[in-house]
N, C-alpha and C. Protein backbone atom coordinates (compact mmCIF):
# COMPACT_ATOMS: atom_id res chain seq x y z
N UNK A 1 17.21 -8.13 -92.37
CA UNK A 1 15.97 -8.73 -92.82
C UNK A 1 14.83 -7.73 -92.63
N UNK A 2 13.80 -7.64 -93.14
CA UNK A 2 12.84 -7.23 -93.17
C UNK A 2 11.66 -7.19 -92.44
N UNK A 3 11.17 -6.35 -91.79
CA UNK A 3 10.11 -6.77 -91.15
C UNK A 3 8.69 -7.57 -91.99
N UNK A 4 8.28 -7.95 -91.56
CA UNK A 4 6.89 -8.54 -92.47
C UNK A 4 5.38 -8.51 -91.51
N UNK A 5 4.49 -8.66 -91.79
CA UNK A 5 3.26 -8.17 -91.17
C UNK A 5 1.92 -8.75 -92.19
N UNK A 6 0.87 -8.75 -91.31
CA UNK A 6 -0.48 -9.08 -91.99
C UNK A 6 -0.62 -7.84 -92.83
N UNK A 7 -1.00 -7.70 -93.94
CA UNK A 7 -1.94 -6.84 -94.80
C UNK A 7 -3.33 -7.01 -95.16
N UNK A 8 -3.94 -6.39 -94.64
CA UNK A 8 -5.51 -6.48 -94.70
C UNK A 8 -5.81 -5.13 -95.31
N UNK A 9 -6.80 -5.24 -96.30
CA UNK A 9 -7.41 -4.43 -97.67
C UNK A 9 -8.56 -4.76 -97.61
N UNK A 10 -9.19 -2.90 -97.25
CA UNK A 10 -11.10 -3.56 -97.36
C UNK A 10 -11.40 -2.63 -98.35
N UNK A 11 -12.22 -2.81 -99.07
CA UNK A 11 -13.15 -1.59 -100.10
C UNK A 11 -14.51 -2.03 -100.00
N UNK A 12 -15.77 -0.39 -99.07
CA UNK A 12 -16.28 -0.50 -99.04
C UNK A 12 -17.25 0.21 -100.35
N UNK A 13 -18.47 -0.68 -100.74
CA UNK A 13 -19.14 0.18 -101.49
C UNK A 13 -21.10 0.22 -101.57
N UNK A 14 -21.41 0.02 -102.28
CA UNK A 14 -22.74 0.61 -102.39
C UNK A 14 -23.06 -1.07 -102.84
N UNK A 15 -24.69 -1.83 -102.10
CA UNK A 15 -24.45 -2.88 -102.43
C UNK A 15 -24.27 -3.40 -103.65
N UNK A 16 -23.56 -4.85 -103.39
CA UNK A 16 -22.60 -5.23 -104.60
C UNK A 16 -23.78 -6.29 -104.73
N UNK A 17 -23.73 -6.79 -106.87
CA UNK A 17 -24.21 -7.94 -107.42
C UNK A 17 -24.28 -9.06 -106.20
N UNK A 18 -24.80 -10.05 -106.23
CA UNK A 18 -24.95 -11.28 -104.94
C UNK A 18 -24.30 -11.99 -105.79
N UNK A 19 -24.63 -12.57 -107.18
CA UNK A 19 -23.90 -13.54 -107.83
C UNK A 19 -22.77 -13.42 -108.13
N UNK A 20 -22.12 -12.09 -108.25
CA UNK A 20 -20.79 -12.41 -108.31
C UNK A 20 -19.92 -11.53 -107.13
N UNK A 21 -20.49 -11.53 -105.91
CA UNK A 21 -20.10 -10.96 -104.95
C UNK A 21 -18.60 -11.99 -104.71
N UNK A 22 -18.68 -13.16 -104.19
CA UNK A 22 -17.53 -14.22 -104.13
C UNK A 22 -16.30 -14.41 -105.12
N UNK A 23 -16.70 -14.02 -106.69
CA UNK A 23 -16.13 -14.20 -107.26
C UNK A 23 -14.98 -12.80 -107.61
N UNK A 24 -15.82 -11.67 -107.00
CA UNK A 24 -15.22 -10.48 -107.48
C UNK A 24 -14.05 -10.47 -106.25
N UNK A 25 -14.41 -10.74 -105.24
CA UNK A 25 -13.69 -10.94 -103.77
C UNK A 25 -12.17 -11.49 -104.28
N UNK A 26 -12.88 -12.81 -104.70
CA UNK A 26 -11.26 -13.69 -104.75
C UNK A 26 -10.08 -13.12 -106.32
N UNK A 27 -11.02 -12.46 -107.23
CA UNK A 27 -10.15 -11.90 -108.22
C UNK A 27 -9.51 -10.97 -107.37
N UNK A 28 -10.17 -10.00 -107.11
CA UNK A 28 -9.35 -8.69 -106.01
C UNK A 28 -8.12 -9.42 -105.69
N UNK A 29 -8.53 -9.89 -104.67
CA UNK A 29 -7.12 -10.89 -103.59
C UNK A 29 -6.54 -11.17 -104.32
N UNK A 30 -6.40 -12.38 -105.16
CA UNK A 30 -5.64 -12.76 -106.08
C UNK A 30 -4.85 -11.92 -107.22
N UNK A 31 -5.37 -10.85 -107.93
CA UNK A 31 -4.58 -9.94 -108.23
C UNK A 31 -3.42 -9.70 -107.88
N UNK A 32 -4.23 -9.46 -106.24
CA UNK A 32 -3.43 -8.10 -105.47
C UNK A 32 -2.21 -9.04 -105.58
N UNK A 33 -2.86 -10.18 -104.74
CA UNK A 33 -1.11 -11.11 -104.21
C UNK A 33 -0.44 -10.91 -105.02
N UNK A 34 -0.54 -11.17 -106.30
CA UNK A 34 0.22 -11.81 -107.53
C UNK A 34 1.33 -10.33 -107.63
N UNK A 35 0.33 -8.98 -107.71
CA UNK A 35 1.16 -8.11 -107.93
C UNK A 35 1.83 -7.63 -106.96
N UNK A 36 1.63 -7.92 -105.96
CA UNK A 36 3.01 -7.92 -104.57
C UNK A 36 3.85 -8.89 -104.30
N UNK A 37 3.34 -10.13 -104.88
CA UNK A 37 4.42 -11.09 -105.28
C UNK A 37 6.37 -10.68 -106.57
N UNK A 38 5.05 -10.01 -107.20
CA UNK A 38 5.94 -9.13 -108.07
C UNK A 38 6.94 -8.58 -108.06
N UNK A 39 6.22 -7.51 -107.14
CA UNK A 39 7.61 -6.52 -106.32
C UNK A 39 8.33 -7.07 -105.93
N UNK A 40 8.19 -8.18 -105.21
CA UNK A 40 8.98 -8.86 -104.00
C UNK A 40 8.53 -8.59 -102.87
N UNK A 41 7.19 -7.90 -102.56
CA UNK A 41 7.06 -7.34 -101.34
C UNK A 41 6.25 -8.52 -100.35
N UNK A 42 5.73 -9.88 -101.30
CA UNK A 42 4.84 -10.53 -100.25
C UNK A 42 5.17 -12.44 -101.64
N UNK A 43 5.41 -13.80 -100.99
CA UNK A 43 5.30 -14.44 -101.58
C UNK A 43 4.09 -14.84 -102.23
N UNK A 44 3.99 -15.46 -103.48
CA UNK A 44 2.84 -15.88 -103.90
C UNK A 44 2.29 -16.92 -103.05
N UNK A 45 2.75 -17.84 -102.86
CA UNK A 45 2.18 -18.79 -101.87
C UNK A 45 1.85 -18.17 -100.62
N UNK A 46 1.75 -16.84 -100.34
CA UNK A 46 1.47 -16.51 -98.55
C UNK A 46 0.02 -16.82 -98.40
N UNK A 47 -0.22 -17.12 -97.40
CA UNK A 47 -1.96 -17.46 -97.22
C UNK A 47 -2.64 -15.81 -97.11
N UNK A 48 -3.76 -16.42 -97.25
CA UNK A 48 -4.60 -15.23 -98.37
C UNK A 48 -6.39 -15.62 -97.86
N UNK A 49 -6.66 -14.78 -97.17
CA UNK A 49 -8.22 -14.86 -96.87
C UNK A 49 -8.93 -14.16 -97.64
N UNK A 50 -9.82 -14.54 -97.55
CA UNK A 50 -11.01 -13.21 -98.56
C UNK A 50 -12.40 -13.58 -97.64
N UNK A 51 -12.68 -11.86 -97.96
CA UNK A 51 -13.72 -11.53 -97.20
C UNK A 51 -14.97 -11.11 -98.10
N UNK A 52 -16.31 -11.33 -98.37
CA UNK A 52 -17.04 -10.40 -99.25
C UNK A 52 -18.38 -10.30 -98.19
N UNK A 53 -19.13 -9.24 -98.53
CA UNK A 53 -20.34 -8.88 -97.81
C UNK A 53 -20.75 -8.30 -98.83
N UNK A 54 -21.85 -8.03 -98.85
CA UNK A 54 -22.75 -7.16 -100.04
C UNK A 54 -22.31 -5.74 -100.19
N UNK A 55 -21.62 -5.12 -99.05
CA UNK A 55 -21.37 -4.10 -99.08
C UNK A 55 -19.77 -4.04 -98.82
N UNK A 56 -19.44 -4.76 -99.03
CA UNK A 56 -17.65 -4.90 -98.66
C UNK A 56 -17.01 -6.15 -99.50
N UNK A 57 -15.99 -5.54 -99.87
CA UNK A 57 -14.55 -6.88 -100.41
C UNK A 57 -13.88 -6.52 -99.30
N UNK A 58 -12.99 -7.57 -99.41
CA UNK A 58 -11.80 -7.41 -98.16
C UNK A 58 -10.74 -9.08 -98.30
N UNK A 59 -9.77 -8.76 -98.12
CA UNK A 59 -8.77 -9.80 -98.21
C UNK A 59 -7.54 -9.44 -97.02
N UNK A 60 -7.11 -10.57 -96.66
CA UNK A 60 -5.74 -10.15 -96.02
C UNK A 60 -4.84 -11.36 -95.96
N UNK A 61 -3.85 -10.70 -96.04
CA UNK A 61 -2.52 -11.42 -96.83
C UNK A 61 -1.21 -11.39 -96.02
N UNK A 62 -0.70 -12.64 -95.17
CA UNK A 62 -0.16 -12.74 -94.33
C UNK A 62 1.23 -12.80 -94.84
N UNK A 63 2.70 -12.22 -94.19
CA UNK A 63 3.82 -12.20 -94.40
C UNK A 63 4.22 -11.17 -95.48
N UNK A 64 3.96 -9.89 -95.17
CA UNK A 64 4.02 -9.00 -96.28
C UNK A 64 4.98 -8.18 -95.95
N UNK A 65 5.89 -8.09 -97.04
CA UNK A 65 6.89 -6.96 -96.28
C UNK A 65 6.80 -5.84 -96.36
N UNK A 66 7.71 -4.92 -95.84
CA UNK A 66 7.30 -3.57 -95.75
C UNK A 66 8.18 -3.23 -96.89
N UNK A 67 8.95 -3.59 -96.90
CA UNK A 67 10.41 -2.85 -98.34
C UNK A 67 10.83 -4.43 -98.67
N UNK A 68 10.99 -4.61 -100.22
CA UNK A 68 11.41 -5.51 -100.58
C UNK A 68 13.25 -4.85 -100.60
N UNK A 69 13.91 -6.41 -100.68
CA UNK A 69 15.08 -5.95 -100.66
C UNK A 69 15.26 -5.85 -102.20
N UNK A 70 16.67 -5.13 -102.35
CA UNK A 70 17.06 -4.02 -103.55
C UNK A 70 17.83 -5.48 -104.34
N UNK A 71 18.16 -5.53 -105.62
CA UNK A 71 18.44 -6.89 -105.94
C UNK A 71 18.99 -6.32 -107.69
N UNK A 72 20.42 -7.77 -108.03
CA UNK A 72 21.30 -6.61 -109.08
C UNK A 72 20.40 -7.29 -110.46
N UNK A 73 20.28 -6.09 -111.10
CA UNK A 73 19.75 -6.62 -112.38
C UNK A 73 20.64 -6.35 -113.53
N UNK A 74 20.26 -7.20 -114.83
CA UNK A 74 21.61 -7.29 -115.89
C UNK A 74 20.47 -6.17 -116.79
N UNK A 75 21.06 -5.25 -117.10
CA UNK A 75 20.36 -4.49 -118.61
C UNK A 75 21.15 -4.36 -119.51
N UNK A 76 20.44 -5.08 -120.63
CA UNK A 76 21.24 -5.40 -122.30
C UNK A 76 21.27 -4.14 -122.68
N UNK A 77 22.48 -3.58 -123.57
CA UNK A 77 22.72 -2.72 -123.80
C UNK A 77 22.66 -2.79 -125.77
N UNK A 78 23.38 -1.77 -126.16
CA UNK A 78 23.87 -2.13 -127.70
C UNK A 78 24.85 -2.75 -127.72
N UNK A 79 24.88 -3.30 -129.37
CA UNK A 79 25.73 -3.71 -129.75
C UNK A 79 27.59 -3.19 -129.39
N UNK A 80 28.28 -4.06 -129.12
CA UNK A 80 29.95 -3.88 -128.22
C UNK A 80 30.19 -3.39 -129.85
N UNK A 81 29.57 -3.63 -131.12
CA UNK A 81 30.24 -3.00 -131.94
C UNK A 81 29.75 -1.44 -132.04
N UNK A 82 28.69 -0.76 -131.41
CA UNK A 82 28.24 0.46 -131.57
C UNK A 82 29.54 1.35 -131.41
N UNK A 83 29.55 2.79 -132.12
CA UNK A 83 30.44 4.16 -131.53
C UNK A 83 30.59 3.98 -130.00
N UNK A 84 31.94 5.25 -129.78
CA UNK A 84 32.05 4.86 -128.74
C UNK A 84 31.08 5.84 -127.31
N UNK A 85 30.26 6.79 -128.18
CA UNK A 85 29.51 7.95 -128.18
C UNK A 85 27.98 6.91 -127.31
N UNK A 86 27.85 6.01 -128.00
CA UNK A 86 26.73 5.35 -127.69
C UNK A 86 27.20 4.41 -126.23
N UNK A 87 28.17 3.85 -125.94
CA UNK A 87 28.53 2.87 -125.19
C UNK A 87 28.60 3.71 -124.07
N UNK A 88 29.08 5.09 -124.31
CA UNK A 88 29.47 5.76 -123.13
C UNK A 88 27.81 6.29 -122.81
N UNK A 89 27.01 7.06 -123.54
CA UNK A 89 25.83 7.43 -123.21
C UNK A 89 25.26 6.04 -122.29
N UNK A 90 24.84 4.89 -122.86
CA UNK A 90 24.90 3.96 -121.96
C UNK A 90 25.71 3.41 -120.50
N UNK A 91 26.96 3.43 -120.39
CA UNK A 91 27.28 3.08 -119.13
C UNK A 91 27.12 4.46 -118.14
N UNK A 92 26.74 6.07 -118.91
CA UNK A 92 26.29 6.78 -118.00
C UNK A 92 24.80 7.11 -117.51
N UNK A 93 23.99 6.67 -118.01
CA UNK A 93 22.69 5.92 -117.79
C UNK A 93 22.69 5.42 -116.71
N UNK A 94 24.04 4.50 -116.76
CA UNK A 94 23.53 3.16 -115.71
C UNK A 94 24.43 3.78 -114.41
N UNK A 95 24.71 4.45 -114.64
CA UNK A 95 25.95 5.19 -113.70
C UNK A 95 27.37 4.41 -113.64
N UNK A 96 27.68 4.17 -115.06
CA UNK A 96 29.06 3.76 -114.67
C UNK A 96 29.89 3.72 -115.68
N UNK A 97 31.22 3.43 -115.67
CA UNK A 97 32.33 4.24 -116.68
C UNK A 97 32.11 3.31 -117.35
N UNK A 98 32.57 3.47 -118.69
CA UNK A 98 32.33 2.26 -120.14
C UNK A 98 33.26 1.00 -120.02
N UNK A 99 34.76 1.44 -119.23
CA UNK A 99 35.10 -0.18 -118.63
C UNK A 99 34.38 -0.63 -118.18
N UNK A 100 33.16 -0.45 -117.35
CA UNK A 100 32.70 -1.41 -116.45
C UNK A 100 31.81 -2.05 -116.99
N UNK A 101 31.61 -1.89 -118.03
CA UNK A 101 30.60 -2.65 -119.14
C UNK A 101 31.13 -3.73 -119.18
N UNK A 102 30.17 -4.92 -119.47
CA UNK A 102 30.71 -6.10 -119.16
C UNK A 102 30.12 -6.41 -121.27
N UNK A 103 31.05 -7.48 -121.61
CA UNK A 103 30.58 -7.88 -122.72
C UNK A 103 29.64 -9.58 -122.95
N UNK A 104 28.97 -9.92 -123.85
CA UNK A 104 28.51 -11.30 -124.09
C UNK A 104 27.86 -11.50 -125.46
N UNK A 105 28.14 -12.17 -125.98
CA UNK A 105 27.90 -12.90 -127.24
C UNK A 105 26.30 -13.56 -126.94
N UNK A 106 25.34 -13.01 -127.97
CA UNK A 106 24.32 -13.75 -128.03
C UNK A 106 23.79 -14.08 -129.71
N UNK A 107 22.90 -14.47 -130.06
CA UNK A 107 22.82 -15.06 -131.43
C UNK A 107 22.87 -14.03 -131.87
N UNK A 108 22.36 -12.36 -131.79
CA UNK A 108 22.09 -11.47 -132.70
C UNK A 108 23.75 -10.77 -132.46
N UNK A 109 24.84 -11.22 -132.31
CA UNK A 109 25.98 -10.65 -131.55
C UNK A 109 26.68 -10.49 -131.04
N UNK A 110 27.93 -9.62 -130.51
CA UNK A 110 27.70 -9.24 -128.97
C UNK A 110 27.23 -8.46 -128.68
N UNK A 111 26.90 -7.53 -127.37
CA UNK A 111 26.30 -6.80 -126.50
C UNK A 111 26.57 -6.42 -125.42
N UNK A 112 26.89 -5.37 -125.36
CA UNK A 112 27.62 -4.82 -123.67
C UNK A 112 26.24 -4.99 -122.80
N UNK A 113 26.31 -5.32 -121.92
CA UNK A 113 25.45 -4.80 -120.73
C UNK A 113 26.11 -4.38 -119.47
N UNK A 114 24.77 -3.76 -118.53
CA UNK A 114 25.48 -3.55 -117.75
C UNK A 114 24.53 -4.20 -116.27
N UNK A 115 25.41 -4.10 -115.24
CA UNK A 115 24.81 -4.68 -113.93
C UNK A 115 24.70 -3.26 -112.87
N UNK A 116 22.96 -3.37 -112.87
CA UNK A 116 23.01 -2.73 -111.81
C UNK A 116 22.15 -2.97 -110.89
N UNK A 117 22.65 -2.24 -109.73
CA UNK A 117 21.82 -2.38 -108.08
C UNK A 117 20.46 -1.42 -108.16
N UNK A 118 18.99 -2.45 -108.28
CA UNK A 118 17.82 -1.63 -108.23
C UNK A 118 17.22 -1.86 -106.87
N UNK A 119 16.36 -0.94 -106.90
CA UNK A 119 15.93 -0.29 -104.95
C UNK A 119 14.92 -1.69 -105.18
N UNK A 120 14.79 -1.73 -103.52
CA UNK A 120 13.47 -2.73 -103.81
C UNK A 120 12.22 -1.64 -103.36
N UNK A 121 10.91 -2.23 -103.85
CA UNK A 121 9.93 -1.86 -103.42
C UNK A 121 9.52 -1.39 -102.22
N UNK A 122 8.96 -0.28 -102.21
CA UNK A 122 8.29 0.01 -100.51
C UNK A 122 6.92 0.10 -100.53
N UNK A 123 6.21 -0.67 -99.28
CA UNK A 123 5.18 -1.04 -99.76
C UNK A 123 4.09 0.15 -99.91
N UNK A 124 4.59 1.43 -99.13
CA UNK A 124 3.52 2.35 -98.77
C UNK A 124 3.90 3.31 -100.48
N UNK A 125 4.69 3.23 -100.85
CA UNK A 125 4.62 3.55 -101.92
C UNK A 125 3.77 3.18 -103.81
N UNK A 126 3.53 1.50 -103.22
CA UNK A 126 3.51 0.64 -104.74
C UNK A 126 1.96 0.35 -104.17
N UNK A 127 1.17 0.17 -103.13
CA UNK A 127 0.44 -0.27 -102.77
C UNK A 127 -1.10 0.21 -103.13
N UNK A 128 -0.83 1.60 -103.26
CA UNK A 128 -2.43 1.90 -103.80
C UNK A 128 -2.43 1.97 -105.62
N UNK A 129 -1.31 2.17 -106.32
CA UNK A 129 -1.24 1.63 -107.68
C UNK A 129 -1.51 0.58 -107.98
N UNK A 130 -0.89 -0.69 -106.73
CA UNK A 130 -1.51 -1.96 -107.47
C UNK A 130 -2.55 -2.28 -107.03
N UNK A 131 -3.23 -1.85 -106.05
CA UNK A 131 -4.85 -2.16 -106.06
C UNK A 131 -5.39 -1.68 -107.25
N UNK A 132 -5.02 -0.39 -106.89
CA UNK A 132 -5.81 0.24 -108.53
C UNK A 132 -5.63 -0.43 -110.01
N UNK A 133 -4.40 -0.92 -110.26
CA UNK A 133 -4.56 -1.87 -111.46
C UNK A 133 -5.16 -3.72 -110.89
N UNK A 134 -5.22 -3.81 -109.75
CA UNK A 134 -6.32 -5.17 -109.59
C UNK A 134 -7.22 -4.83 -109.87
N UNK A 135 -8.22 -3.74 -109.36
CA UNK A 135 -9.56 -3.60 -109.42
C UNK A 135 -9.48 -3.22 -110.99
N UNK A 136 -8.61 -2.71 -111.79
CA UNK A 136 -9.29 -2.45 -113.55
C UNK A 136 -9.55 -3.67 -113.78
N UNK A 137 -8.57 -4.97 -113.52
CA UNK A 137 -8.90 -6.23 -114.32
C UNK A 137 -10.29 -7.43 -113.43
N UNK A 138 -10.80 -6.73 -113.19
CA UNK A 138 -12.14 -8.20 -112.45
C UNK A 138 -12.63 -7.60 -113.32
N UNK A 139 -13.62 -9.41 -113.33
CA UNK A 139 -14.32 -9.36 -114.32
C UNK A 139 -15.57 -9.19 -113.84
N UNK A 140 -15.78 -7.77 -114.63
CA UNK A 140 -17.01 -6.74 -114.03
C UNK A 140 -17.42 -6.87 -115.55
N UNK A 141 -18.55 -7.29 -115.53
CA UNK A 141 -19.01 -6.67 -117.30
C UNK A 141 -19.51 -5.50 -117.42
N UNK A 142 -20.17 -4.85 -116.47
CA UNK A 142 -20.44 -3.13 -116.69
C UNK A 142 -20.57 -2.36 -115.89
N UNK A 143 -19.57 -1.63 -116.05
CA UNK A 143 -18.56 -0.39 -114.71
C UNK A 143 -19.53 0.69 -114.77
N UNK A 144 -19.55 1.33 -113.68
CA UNK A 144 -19.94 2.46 -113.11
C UNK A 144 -19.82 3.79 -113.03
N UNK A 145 -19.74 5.04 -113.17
CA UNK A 145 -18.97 6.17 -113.06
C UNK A 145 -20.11 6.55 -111.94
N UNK A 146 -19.67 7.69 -110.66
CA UNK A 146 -19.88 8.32 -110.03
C UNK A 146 -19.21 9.51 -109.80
N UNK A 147 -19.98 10.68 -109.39
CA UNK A 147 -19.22 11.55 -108.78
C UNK A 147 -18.58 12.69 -110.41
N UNK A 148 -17.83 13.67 -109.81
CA UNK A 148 -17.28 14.39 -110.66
C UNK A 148 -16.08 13.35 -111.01
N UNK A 149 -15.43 12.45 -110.04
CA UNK A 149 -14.23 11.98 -110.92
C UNK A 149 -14.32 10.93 -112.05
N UNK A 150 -12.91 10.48 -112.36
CA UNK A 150 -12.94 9.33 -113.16
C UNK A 150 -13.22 7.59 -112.95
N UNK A 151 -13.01 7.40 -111.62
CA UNK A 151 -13.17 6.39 -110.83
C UNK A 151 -14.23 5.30 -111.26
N UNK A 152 -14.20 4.10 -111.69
CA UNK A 152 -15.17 3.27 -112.29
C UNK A 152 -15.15 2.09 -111.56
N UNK A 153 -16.34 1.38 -111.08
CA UNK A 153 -16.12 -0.12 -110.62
C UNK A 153 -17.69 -0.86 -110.81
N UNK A 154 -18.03 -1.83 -110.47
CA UNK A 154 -19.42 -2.35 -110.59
C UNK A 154 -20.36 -1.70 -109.72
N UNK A 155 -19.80 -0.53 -108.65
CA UNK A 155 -20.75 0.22 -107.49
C UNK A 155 -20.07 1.27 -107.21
N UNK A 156 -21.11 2.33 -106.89
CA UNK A 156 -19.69 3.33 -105.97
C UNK A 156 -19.40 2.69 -105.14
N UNK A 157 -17.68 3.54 -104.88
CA UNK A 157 -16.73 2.95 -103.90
C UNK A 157 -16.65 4.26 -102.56
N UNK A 158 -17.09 3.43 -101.19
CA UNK A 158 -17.65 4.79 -100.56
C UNK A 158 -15.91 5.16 -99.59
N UNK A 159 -14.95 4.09 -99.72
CA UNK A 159 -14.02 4.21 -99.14
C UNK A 159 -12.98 2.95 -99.56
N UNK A 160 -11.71 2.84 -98.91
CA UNK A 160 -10.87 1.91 -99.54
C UNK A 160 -9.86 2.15 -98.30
């Protein structure tokens, strides 16, 4: 089993709107969960605080794991009537010999697929990507640029 732990996420910045200080807070959080729910790395239902100050968001999100576990997934392949050039390029893709292709009939067919074992998530890895795609989607109506980089939000961001 996995270890699991509080996750707490602050981003500080330059003061923030007042009227939608609360609202920008709980999109953040909510994002975030949803997309660590995703991974597998934290349930959607885990309790979920949010923090806002004029100069700070912040959320933290209880029962989070550190590595989701690795879990088998089915990938549809081509048609079982394709060459045998194609079936094989496919089961070596997936890493495995073209017997091990499994077959199934669906309306457009059949279709080999195949089953394989994918890693689970680690959190120190997935964790600053999916902040970074939470913070593109709040609803900010007009973003910011600072600095020489590309970095955009409703304020500069003086840390994270």
């Amino acid at each position: 089993m996995t270890e699991r732990a509080m996750l707490l996420v602050e981003l500080l910045t330059e003061e923030l709107p007042p009227k939608s200080l609360r609202a920008l807070a709980e999109a953040f959080a909510e994002r975030s969960l949803d997309a660590l729910a995703k991974v597998g790395l934290a349930d959607a239902k885990s309790a979920l605080s949010v923090y806002a100050t004029p100069r700070r968001l912040a959320f933290a999100i209880t029962d989070v794991a550190q590595k989701a576990p690795g879990r088998e997934m089915e990938v549809t392949g081509p048609s079982a009537k394709a060459p045998a050039a194609a079936l094989e390029g496919f089961a070596r893709k997936h890493g495995l010999k073209p017997e091990q292709l499994e077959r199934r009939d669906t309306p457009k067919g059949p279709v080999v697929l195949a089953r394989v074992q994918m890693k689970g998530a680690v959190l120190d890895e997935v964790l600053a990507p999916l902040l970074q795609e939470a913070l593109k989607g709040l609803p900010i109506p007009k973003l910011m640029r600072w600095g020489s980089g590309d970095a955009q939000f409703v304020r500069p961001v003086h840390s994270a």
